[in-house]
C-alpha atoms as a PDB file:
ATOM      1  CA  UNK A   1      12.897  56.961 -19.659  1.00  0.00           C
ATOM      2  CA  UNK A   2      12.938  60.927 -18.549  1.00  0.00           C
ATOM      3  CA  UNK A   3      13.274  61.656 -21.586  1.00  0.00           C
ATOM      4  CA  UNK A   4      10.724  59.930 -22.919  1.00  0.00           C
ATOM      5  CA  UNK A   5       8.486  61.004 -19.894  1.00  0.00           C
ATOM      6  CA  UNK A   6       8.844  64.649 -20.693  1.00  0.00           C
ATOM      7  CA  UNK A   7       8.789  64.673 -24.511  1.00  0.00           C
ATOM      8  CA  UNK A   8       6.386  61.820 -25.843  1.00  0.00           C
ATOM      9  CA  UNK A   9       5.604  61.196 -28.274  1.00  0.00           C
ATOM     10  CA  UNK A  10       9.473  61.319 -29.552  1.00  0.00           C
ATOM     11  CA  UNK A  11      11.079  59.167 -31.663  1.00  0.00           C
ATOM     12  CA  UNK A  12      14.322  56.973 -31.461  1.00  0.00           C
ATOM     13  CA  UNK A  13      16.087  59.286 -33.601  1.00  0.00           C
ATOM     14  CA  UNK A  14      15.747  61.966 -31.788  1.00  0.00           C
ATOM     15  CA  UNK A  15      16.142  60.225 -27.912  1.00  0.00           C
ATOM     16  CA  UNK A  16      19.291  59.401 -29.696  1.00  0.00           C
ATOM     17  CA  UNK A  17      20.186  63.167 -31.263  1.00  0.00           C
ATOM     18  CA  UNK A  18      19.819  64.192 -26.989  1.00  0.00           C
ATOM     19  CA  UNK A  19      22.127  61.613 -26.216  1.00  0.00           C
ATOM     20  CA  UNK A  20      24.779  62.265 -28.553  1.00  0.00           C
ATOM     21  CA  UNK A  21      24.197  58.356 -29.448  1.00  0.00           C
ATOM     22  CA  UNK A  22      23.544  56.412 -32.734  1.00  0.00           C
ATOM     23  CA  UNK A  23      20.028  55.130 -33.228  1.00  0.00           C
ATOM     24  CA  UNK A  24      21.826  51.628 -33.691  1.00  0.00           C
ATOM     25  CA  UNK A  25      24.110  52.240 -30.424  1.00  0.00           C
ATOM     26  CA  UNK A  26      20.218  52.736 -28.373  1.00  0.00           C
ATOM     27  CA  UNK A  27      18.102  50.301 -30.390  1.00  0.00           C
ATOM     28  CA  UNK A  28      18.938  47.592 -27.821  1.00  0.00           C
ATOM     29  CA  UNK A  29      18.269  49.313 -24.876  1.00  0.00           C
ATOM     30  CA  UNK A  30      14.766  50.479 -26.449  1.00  0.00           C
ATOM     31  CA  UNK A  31      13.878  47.509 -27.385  1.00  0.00           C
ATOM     32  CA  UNK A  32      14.657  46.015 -23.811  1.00  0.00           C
ATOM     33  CA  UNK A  33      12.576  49.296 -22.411  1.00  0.00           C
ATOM     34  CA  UNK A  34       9.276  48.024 -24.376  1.00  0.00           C
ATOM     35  CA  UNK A  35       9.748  44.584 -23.947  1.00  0.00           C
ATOM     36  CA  UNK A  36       9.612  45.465 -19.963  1.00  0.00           C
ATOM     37  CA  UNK A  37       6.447  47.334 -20.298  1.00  0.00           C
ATOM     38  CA  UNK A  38       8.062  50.817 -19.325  1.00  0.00           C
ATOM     39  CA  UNK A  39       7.989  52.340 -22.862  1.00  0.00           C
ATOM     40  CA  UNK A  40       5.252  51.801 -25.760  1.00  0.00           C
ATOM     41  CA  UNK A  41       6.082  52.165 -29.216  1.00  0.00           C
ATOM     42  CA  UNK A  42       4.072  53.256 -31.932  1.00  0.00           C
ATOM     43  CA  UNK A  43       5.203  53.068 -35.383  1.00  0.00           C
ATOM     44  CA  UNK A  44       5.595  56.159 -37.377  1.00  0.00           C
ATOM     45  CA  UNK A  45       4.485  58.347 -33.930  1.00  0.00           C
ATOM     46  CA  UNK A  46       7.491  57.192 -31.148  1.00  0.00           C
ATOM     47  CA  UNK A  47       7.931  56.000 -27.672  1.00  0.00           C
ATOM     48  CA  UNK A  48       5.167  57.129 -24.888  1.00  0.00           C
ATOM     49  CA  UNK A  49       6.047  55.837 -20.943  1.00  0.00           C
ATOM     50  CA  UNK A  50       3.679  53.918 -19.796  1.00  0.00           C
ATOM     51  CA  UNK A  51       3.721  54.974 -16.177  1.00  0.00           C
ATOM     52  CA  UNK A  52       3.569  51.461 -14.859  1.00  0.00           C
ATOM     53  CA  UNK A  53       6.339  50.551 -12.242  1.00  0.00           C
ATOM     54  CA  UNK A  54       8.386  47.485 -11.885  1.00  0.00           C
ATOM     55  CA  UNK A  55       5.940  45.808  -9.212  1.00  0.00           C
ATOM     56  CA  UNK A  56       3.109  46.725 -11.432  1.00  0.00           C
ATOM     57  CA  UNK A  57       4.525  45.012 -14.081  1.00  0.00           C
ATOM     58  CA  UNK A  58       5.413  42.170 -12.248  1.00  0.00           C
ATOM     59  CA  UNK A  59       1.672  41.800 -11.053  1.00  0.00           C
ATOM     60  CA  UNK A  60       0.425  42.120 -14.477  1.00  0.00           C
ATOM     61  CA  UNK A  61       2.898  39.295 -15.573  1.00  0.00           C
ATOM     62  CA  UNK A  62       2.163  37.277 -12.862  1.00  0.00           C
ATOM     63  CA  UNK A  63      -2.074  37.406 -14.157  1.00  0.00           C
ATOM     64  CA  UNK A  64      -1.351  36.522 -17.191  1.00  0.00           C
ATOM     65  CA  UNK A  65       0.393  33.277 -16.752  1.00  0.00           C
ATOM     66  CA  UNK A  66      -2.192  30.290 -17.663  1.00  0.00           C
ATOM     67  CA  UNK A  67      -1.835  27.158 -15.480  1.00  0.00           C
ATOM     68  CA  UNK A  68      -0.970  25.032 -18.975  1.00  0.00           C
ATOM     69  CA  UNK A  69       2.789  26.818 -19.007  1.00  0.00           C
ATOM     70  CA  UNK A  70       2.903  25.109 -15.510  1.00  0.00           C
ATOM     71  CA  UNK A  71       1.086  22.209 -15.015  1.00  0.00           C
ATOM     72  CA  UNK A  72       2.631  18.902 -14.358  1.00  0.00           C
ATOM     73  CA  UNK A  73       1.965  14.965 -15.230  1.00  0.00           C
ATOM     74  CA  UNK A  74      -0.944  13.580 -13.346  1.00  0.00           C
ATOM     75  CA  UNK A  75      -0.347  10.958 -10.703  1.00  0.00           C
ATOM     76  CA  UNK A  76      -3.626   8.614 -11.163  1.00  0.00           C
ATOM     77  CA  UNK A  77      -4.891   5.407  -9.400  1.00  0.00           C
ATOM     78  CA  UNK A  78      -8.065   3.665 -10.446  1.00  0.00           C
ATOM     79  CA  UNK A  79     -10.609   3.501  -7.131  1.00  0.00           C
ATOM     80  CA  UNK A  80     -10.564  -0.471  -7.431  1.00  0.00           C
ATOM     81  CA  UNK A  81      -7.327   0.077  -6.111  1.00  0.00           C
ATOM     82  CA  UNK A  82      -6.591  -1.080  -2.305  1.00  0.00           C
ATOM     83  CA  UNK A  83      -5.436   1.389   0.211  1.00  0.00           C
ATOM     84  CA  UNK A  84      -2.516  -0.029   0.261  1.00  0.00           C
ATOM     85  CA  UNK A  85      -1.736   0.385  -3.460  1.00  0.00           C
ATOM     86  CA  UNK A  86      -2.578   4.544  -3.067  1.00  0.00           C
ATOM     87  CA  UNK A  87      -0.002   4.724  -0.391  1.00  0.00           C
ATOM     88  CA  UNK A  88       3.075   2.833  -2.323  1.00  0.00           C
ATOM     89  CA  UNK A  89       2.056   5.119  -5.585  1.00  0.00           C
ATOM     90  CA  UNK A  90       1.730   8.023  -3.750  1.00  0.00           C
ATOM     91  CA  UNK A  91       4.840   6.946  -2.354  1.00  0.00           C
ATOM     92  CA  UNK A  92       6.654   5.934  -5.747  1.00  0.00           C
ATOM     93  CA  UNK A  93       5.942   8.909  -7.149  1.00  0.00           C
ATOM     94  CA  UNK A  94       6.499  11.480  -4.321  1.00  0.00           C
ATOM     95  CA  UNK A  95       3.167  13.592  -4.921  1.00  0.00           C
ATOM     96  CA  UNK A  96       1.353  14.477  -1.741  1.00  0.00           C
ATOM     97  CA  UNK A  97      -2.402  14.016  -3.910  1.00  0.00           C
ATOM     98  CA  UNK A  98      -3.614  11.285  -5.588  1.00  0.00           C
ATOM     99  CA  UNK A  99      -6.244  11.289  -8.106  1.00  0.00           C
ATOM    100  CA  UNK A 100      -8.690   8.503  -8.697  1.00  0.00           C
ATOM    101  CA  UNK A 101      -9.900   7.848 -11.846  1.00  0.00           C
ATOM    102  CA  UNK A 102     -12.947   5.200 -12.691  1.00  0.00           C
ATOM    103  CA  UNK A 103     -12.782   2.732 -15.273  1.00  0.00           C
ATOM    104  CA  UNK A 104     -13.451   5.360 -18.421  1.00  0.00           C
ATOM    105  CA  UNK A 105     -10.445   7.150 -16.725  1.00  0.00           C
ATOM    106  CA  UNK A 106     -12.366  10.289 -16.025  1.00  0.00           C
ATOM    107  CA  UNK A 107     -12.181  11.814 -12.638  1.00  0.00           C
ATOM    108  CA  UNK A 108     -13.722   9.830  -9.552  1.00  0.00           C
ATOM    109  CA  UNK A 109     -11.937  11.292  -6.484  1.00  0.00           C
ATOM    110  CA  UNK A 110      -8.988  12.891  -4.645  1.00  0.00           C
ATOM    111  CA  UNK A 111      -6.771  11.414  -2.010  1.00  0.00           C
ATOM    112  CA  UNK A 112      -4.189  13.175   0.116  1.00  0.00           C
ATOM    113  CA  UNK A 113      -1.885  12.225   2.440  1.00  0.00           C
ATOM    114  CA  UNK A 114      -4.120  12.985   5.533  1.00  0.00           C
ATOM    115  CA  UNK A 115      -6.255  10.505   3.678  1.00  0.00           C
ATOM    116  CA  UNK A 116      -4.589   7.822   3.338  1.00  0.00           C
ATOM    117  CA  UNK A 117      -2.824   8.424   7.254  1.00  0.00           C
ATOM    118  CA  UNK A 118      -6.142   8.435   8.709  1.00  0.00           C
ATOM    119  CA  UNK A 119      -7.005   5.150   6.893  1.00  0.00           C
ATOM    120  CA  UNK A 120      -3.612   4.044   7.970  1.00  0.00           C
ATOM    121  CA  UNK A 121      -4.065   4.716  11.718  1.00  0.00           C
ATOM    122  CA  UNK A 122      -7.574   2.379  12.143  1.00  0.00           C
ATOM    123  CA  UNK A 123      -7.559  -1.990  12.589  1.00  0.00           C
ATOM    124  CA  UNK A 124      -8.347  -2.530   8.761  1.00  0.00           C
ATOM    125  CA  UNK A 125      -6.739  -4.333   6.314  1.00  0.00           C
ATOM    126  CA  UNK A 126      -5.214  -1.918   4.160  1.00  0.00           C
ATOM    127  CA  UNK A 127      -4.768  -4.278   1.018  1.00  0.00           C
ATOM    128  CA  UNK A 128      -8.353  -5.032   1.270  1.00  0.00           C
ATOM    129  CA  UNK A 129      -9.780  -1.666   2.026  1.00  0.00           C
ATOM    130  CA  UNK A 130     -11.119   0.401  -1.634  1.00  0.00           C
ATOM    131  CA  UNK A 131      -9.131   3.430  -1.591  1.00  0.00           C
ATOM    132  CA  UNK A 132     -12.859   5.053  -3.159  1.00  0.00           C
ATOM    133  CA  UNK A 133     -14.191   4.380   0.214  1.00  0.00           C
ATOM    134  CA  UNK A 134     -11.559   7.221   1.442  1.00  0.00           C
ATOM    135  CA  UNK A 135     -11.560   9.826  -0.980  1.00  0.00           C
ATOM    136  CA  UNK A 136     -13.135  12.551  -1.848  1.00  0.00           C
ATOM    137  CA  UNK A 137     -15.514  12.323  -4.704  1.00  0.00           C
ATOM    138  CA  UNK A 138     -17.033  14.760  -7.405  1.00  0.00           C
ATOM    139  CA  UNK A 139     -18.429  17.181  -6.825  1.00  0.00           C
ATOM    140  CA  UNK A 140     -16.520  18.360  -4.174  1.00  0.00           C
ATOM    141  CA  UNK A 141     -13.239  18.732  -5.500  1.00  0.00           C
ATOM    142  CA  UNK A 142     -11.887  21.624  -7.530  1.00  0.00           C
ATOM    143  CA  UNK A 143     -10.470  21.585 -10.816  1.00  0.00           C
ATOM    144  CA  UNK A 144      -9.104  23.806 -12.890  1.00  0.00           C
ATOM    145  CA  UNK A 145      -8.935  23.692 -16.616  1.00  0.00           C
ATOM    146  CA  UNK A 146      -5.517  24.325 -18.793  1.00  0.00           C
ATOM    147  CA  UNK A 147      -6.318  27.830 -19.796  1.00  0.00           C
ATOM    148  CA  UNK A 148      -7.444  28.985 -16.530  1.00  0.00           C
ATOM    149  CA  UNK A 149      -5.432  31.807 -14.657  1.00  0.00           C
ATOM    150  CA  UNK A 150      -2.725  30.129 -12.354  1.00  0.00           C
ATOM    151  CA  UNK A 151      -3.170  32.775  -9.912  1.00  0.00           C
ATOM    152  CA  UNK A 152      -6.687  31.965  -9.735  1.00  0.00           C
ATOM    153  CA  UNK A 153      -5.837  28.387  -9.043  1.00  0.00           C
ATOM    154  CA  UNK A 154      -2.960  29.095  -6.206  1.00  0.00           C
ATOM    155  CA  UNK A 155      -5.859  31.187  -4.722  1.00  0.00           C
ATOM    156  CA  UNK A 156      -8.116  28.102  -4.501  1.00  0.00           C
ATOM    157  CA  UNK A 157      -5.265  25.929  -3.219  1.00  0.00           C
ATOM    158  CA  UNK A 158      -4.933  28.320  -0.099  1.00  0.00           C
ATOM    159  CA  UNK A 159      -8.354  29.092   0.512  1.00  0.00           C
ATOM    160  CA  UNK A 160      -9.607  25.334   0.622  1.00  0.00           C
ATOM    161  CA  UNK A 161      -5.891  24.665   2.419  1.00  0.00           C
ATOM    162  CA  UNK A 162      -5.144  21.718  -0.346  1.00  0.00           C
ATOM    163  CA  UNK A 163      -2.058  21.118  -2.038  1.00  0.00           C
ATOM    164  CA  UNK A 164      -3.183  19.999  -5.668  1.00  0.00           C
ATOM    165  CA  UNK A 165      -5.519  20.328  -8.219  1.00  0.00           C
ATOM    166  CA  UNK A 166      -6.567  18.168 -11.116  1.00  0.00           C
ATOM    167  CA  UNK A 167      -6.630  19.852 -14.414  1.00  0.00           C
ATOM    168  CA  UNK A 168      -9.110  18.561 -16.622  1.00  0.00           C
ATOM    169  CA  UNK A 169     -10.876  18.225 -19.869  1.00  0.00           C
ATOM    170  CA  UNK A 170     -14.712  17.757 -20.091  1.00  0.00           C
ATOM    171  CA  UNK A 171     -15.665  14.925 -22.601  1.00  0.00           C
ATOM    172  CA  UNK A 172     -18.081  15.532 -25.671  1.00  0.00           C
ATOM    173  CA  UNK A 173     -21.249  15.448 -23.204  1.00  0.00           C
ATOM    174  CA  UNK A 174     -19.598  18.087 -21.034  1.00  0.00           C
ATOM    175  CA  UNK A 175     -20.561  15.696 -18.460  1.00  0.00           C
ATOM    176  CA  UNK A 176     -17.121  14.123 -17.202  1.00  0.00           C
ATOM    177  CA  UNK A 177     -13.470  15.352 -16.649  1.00  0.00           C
ATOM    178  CA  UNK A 178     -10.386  13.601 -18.070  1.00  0.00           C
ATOM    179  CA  UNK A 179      -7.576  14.418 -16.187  1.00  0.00           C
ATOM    180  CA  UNK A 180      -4.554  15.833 -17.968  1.00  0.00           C
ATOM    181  CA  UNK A 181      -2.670  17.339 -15.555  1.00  0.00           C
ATOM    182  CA  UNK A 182      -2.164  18.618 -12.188  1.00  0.00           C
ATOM    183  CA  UNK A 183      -1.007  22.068 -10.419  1.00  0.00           C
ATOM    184  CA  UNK A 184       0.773  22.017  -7.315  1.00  0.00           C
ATOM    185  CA  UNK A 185       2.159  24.773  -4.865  1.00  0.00           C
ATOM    186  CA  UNK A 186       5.489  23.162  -6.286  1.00  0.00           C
ATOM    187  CA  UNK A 187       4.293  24.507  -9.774  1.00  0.00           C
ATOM    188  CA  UNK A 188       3.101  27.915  -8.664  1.00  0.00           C
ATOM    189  CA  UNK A 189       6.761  28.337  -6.790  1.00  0.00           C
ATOM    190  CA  UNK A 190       8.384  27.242  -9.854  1.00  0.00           C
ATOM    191  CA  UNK A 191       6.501  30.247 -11.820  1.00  0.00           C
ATOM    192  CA  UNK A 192       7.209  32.413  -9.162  1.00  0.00           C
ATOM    193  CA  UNK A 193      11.079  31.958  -9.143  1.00  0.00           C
ATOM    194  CA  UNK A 194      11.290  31.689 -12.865  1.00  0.00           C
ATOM    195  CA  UNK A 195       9.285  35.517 -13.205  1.00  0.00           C
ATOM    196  CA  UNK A 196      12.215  36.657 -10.463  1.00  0.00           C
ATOM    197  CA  UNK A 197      14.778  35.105 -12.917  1.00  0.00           C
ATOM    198  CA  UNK A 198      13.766  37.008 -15.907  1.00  0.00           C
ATOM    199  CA  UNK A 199      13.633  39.923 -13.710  1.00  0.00           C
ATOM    200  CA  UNK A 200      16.809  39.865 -13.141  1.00  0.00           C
ATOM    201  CA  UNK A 201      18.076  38.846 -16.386  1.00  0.00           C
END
């Protein structure tokens, strides 16, 4: 990398000729260089440093990564469901959201835990009790979409102190939102410790 930072444009020939190496013998390590984003290679011209440092990289990584590489299967209920039925699938499942669908399947509402514990706590019948009378309905609940930034999402999930959000489709009207998946902090830790694995592969 010094010598690439004091002589670029140079080739891999001649990195290798200052050396003493093969062009084969340093190919790898080149190659490994670029792939990192500490070297660009142009063909025909030779390797330039890119100045960027490892955290820089990292950060740069980290934006690009688009919430489909990390989403997860949605956990839905329809809101003619009971109360009671949210809690055992919520339960079932182990997700800490729930999201309600209507009868067309497209997004209706979002329960969480707190929901669902403050229905818990009152006199009512919980098997009687419309878990849509609890939720939280369109349009105030965020979604995200499958090509949307996950950093942008995880930044959502913090500042409105939730723990998942739908990902969606809108329908030919652009009017509703099918849900096709979900993003949870357990997703965005996932990404995180899988970027910290490659690093150190």
């Amino acid at each position: 990398m010094q010598i690439v930072k004091d002589k670029a444009p140079i080739t891999g020939e001649k990195i290798a000729d200052l050396l003493n190496l093969t062009r084969a013998t340093l190919r790898p390590d080149l190659a490994i260089l670029t792939m990192a984003g500490f070297l660009d290679a142009r063909p025909r011209v030779g390797y330039f440093y890119t100045g960027k440092t490892g955290s820089q990289l990292l950060t740069e990584k980290i934006k690009k990564i688009k919430v489909h590489e990390f989403q997860s299967i949605p956990v839905v209920t329809q809101e003619s469901a009971s109360v009671y039925d949210a809690i055992t699938t919520m339960f079932l499942e182990d997700v800490g959201t729930l999201f309600i669908v209507d009868g067309n399947s497209k997004l209706a509402g979002v329960v969480s835990r707190k929901d669902l514990l403050r229905a818990s706590i009152g006199q009512q019948d919980l098997h009687i009790v419309p878990v849509n009378i609890i939720m939280t309905r369109m349009p105030n609940i965020a979604v995200c979409y499958k090509d949307d930034h996950l950093i942008q999402v995880a930044r959502q999930l913090i500042d409105r102190q939730i723990d998942a959000m739908p990902v969606v489709k809108k329908d030919e009207n652009g009017d509703d939102f099918e849900v096709i998946g979900r993003v949870t902090k357990t997703n965005i830790t996932r990404a995180l410790v899988d970027l910290a694995v490659d690093e150190l592969i």
